[in-house]
C-alpha atoms as a PDB file:
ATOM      1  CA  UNK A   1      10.094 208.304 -39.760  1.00  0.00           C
ATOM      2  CA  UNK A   2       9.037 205.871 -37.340  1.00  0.00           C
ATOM      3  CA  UNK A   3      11.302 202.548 -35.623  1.00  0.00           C
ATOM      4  CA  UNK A   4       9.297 199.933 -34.794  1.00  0.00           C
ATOM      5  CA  UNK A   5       9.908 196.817 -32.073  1.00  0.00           C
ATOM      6  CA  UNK A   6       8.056 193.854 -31.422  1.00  0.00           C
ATOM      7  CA  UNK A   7       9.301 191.041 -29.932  1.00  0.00           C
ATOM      8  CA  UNK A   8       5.798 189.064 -28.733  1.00  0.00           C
ATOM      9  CA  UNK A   9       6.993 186.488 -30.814  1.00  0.00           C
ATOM     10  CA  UNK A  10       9.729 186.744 -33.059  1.00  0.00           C
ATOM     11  CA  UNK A  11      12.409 189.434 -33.471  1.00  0.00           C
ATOM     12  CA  UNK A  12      10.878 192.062 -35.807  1.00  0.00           C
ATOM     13  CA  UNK A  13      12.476 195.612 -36.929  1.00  0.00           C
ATOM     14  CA  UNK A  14      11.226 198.211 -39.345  1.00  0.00           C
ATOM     15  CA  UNK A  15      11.787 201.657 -40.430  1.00  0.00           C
ATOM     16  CA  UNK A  16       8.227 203.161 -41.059  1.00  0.00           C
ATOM     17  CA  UNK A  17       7.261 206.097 -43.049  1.00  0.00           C
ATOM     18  CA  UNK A  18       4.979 208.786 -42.021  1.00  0.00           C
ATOM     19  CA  UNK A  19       2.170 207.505 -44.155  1.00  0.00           C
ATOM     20  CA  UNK A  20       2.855 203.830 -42.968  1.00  0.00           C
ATOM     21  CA  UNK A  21       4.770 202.325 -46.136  1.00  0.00           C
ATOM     22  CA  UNK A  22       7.912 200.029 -44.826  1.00  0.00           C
ATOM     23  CA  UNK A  23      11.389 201.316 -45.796  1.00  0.00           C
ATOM     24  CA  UNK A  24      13.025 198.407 -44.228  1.00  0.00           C
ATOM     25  CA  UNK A  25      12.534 195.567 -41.923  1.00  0.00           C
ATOM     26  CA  UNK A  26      14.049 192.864 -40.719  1.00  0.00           C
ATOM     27  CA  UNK A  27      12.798 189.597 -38.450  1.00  0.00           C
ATOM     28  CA  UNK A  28      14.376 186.885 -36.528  1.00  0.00           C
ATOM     29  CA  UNK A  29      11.818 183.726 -35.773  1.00  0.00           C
ATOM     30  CA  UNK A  30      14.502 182.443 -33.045  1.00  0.00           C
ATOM     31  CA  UNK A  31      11.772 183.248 -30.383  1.00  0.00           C
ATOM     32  CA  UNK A  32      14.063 182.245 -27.665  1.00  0.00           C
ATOM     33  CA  UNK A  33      17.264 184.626 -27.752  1.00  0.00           C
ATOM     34  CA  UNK A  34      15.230 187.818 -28.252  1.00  0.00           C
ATOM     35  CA  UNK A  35      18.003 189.584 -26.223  1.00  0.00           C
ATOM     36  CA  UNK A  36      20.905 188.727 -28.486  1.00  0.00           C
ATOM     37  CA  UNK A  37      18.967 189.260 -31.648  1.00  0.00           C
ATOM     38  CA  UNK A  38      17.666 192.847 -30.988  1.00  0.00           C
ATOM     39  CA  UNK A  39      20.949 195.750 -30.513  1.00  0.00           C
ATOM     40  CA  UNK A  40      22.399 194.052 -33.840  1.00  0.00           C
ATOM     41  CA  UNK A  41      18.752 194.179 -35.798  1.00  0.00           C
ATOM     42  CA  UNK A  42      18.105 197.745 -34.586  1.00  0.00           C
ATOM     43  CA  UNK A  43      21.571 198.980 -35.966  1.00  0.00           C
ATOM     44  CA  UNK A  44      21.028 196.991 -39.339  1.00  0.00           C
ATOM     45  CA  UNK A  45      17.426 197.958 -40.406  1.00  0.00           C
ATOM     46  CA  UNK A  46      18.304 201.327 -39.420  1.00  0.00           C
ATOM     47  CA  UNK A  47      21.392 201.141 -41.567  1.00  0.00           C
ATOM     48  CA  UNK A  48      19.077 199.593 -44.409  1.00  0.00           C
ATOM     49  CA  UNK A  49      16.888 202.428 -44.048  1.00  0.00           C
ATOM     50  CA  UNK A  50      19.809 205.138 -44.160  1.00  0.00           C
ATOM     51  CA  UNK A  51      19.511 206.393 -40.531  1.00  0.00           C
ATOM     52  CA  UNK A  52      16.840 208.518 -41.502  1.00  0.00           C
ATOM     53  CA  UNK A  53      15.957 210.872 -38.376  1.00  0.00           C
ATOM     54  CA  UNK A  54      13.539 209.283 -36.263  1.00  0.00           C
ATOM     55  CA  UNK A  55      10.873 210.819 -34.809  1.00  0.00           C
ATOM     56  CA  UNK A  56       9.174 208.090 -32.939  1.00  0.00           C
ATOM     57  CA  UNK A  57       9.542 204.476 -31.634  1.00  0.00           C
ATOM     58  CA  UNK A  58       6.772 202.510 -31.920  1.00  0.00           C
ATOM     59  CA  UNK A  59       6.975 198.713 -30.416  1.00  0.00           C
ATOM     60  CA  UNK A  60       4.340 196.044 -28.960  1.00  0.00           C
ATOM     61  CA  UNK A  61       3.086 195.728 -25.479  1.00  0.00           C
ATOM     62  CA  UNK A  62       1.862 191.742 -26.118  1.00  0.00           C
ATOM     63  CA  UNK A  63       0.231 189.763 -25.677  1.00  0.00           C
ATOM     64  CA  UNK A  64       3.024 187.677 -25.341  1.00  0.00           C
ATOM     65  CA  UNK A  65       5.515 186.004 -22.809  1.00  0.00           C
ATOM     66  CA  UNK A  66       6.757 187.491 -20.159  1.00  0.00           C
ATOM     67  CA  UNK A  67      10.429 188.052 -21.058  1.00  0.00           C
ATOM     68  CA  UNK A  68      10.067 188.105 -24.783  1.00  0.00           C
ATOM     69  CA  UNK A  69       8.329 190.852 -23.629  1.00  0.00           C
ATOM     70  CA  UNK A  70      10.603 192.910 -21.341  1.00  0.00           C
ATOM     71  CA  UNK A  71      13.510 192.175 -23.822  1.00  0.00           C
ATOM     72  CA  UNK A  72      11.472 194.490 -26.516  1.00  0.00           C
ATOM     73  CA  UNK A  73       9.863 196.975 -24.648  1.00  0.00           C
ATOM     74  CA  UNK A  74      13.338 197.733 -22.856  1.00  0.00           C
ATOM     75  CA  UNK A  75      15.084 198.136 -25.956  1.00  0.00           C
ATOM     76  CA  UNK A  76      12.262 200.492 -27.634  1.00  0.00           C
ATOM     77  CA  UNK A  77      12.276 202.809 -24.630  1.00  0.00           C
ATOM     78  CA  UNK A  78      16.485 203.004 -24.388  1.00  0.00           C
ATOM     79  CA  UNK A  79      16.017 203.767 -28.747  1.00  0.00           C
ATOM     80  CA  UNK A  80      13.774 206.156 -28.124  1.00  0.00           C
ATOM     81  CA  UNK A  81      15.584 207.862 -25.161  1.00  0.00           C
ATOM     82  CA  UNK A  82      19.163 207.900 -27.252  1.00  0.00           C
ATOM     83  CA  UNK A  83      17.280 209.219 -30.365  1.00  0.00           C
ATOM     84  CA  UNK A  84      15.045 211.878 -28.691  1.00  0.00           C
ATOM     85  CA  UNK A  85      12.239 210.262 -29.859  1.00  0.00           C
ATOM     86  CA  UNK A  86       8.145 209.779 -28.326  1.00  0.00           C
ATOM     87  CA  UNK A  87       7.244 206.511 -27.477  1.00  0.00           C
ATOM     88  CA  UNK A  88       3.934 204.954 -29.115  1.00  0.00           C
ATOM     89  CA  UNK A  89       3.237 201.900 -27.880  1.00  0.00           C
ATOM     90  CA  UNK A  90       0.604 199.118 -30.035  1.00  0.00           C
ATOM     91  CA  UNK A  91      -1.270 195.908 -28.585  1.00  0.00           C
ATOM     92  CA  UNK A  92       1.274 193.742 -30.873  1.00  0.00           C
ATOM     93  CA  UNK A  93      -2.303 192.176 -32.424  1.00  0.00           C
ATOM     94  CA  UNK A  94      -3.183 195.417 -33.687  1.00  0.00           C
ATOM     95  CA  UNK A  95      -0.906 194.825 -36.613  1.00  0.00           C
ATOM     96  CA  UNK A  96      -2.192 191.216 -37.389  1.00  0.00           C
ATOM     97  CA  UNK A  97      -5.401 192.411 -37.853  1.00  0.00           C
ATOM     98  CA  UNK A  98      -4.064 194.899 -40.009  1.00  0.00           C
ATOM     99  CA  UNK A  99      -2.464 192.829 -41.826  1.00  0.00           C
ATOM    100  CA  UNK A 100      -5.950 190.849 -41.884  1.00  0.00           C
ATOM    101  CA  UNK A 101      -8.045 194.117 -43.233  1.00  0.00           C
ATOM    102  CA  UNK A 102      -5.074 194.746 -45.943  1.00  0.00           C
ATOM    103  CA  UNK A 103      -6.117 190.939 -47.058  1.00  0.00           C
ATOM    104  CA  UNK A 104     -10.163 192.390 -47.510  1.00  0.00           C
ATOM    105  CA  UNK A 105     -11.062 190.362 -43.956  1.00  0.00           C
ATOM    106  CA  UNK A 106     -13.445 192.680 -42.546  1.00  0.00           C
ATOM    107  CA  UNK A 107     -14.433 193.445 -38.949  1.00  0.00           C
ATOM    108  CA  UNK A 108     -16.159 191.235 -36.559  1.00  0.00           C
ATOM    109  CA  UNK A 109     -12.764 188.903 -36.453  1.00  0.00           C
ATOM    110  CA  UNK A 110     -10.893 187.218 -33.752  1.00  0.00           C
ATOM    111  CA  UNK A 111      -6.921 187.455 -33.422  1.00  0.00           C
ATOM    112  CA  UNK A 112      -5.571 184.460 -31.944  1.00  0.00           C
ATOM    113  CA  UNK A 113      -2.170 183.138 -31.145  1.00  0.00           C
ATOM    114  CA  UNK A 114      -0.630 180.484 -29.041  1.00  0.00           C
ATOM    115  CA  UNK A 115       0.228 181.198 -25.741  1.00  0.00           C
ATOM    116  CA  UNK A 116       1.218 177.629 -24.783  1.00  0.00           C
ATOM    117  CA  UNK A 117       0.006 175.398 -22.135  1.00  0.00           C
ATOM    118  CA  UNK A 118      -2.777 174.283 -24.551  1.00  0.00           C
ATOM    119  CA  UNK A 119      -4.230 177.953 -24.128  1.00  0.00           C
ATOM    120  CA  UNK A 120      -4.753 180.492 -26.853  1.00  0.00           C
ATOM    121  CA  UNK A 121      -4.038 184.767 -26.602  1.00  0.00           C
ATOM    122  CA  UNK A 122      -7.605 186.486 -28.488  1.00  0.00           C
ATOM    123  CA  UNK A 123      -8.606 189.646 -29.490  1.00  0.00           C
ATOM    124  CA  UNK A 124     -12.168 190.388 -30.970  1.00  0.00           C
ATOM    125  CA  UNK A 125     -12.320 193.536 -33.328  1.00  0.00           C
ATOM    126  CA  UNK A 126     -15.302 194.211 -34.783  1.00  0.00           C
ATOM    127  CA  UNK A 127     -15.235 197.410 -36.495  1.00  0.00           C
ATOM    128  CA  UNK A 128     -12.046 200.189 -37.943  1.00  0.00           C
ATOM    129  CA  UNK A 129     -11.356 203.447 -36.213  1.00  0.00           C
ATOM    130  CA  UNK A 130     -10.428 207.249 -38.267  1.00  0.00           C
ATOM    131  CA  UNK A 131      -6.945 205.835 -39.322  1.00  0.00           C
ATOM    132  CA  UNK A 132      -8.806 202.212 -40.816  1.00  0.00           C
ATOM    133  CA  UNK A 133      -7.220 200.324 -38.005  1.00  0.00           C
ATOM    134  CA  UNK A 134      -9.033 197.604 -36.399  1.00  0.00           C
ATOM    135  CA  UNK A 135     -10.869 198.833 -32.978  1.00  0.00           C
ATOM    136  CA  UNK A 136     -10.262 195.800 -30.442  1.00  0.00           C
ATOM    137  CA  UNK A 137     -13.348 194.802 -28.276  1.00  0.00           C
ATOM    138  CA  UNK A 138     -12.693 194.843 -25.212  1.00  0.00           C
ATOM    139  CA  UNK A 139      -9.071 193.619 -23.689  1.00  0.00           C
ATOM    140  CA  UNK A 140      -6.655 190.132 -25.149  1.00  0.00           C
ATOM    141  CA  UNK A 141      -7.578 187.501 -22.928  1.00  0.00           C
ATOM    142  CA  UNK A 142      -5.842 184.058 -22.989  1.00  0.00           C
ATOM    143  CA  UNK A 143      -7.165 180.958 -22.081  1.00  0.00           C
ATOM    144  CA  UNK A 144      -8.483 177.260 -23.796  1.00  0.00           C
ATOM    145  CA  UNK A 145      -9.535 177.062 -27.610  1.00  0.00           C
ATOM    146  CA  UNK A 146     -13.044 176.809 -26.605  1.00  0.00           C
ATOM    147  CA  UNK A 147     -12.918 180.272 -24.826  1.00  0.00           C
ATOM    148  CA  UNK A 148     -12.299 182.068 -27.886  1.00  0.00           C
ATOM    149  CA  UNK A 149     -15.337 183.562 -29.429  1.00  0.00           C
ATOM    150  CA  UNK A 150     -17.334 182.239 -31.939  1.00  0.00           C
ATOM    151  CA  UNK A 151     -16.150 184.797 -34.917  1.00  0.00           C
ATOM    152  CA  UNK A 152     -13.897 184.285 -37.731  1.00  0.00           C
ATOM    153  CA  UNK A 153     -10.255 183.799 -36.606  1.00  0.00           C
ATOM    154  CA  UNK A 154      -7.111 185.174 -37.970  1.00  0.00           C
ATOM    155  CA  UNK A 155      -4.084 183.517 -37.635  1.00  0.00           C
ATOM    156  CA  UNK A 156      -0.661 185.292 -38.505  1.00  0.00           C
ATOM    157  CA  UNK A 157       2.967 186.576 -36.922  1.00  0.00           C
ATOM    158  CA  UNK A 158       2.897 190.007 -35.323  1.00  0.00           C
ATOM    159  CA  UNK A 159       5.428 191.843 -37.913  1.00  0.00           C
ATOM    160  CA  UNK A 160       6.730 195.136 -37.032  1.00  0.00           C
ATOM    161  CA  UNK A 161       6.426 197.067 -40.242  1.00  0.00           C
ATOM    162  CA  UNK A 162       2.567 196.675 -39.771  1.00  0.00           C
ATOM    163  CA  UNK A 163       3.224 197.465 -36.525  1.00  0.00           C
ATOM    164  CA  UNK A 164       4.675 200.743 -37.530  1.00  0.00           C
ATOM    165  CA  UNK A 165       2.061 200.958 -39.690  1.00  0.00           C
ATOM    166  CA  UNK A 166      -0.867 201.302 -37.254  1.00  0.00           C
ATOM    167  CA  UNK A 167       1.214 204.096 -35.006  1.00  0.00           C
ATOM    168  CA  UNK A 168       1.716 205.811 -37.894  1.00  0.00           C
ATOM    169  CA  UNK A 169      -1.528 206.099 -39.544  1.00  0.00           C
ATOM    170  CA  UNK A 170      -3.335 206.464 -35.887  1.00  0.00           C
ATOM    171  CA  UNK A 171      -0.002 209.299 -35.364  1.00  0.00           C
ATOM    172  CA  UNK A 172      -2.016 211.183 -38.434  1.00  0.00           C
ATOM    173  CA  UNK A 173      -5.402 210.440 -37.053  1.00  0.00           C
ATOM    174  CA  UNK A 174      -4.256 212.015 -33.919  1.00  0.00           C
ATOM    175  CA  UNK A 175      -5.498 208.734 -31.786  1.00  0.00           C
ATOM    176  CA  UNK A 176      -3.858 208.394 -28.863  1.00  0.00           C
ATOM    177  CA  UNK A 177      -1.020 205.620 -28.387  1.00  0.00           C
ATOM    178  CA  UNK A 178      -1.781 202.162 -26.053  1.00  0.00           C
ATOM    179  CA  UNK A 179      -0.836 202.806 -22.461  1.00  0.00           C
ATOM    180  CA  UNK A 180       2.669 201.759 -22.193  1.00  0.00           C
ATOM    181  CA  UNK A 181       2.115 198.662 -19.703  1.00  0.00           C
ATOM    182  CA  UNK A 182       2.763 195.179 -21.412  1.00  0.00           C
ATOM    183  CA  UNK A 183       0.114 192.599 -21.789  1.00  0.00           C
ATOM    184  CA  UNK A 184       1.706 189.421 -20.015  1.00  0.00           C
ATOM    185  CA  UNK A 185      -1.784 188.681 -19.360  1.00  0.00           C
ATOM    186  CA  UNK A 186      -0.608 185.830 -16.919  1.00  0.00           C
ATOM    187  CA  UNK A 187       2.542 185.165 -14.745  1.00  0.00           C
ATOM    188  CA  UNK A 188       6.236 184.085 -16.019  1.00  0.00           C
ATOM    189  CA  UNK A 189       6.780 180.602 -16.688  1.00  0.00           C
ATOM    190  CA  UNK A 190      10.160 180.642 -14.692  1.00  0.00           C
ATOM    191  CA  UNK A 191       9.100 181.099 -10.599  1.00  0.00           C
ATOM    192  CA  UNK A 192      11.724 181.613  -7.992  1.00  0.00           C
ATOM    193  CA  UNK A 193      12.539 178.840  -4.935  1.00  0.00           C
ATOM    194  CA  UNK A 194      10.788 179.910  -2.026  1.00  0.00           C
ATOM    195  CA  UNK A 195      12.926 177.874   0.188  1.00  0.00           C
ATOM    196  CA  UNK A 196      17.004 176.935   0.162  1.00  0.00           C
ATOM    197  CA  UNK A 197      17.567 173.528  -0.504  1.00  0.00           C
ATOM    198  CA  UNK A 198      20.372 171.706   1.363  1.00  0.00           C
ATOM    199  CA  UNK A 199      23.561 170.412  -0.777  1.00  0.00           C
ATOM    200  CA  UNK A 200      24.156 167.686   2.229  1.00  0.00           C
ATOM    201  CA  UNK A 201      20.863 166.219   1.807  1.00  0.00           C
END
């Protein structure tokens, strides 16, 4: 069994079978209080699943914000350290265009998703690898809507159980997992003072 973590966007949990069926899931849109949401979701979905033994922790590395992020990432690694489990990181728009392929979308096709300031995240695939993932081409990128190539676009919320899904079928394929660095793709939108201010004025 795999756990899987994303929190690019939402809050999303899942229990994952070897062969990449859900067993449970759970998801919190409340994209701003990813830290509260995600010790309590980790202990339910694993009690919905029956604290089956988990073998491996699969979560998103983005693209996404910058402490939505950090929140995630930090939680999959401390799972998979308490449970003894491997790590296997997933671009978090792998399981979009997952989701997209499940729906009969075929490769070329653009993943997009808002990355505010007027500017959109992308990521072309364009064909499936041994596991019938989608293959990105090339790295996410962020920037206007006119940047984004000229390809169908899909549209859709990263959701961990399909994000499960893709380590666990490219687990079977024996495809190596993303690199575990996160895809903030630009800086935080919080910067720090770079000089004191005076309370007297």
């Amino acid at each position: 069994m795999l756990l899987a973590i994303d929190t690019s966007g939402a809050t999303s949990a899942a229990v994952v079978a070897d062969d990449g069926a859900v067993v449970a899931a759970l998801l919190d849109e409340d994209v701003r209080a990813h830290a509260e949401h995600i010790g309590p979701m980790l202990e339910a979905v694993l009690d919905r699943a029956g604290r089956p033994t988990i073998e491996a922790v699969a979560y998103g590395v983005g693209p996404g914000p910058f402490t939505g992020l950090r929140v995630g990432m930090a939680a999959a690694r401390a799972a998979a350290l308490v449970l003894g489990a491997v790590e296997l990181p997933v671009l978090s728009h792998d399981a979009v265009a997952l989701a997209a392929v499940r729906r009969g979308v075929r490769p070329a096709f653009v993943v997009v998703a808002d990355a505010k300031r007027r500017e959109r995240f992308a990521t072309v695939y364009r064909r499936l690898d041994a596991a019938g993932v989608p293959v990105r081409d090339g790295e996410p990128t962020v920037g206007p809507e006119e940047s984004i190539p000229a390809l169908p676009q899909v549209l859709g919320a990263v959701d961990a159980g399909l994000l499960g899904a893709v380590a666990a079928l490219r687990r079977a394929a024996d495809i190596a997992p993303e690199p575990q660095e996160a895809r903030y793709l630009r800086s935080p939108d919080v910067t720090i003072a770079t000089a004191r201010k005076s309370v007297l004025g």
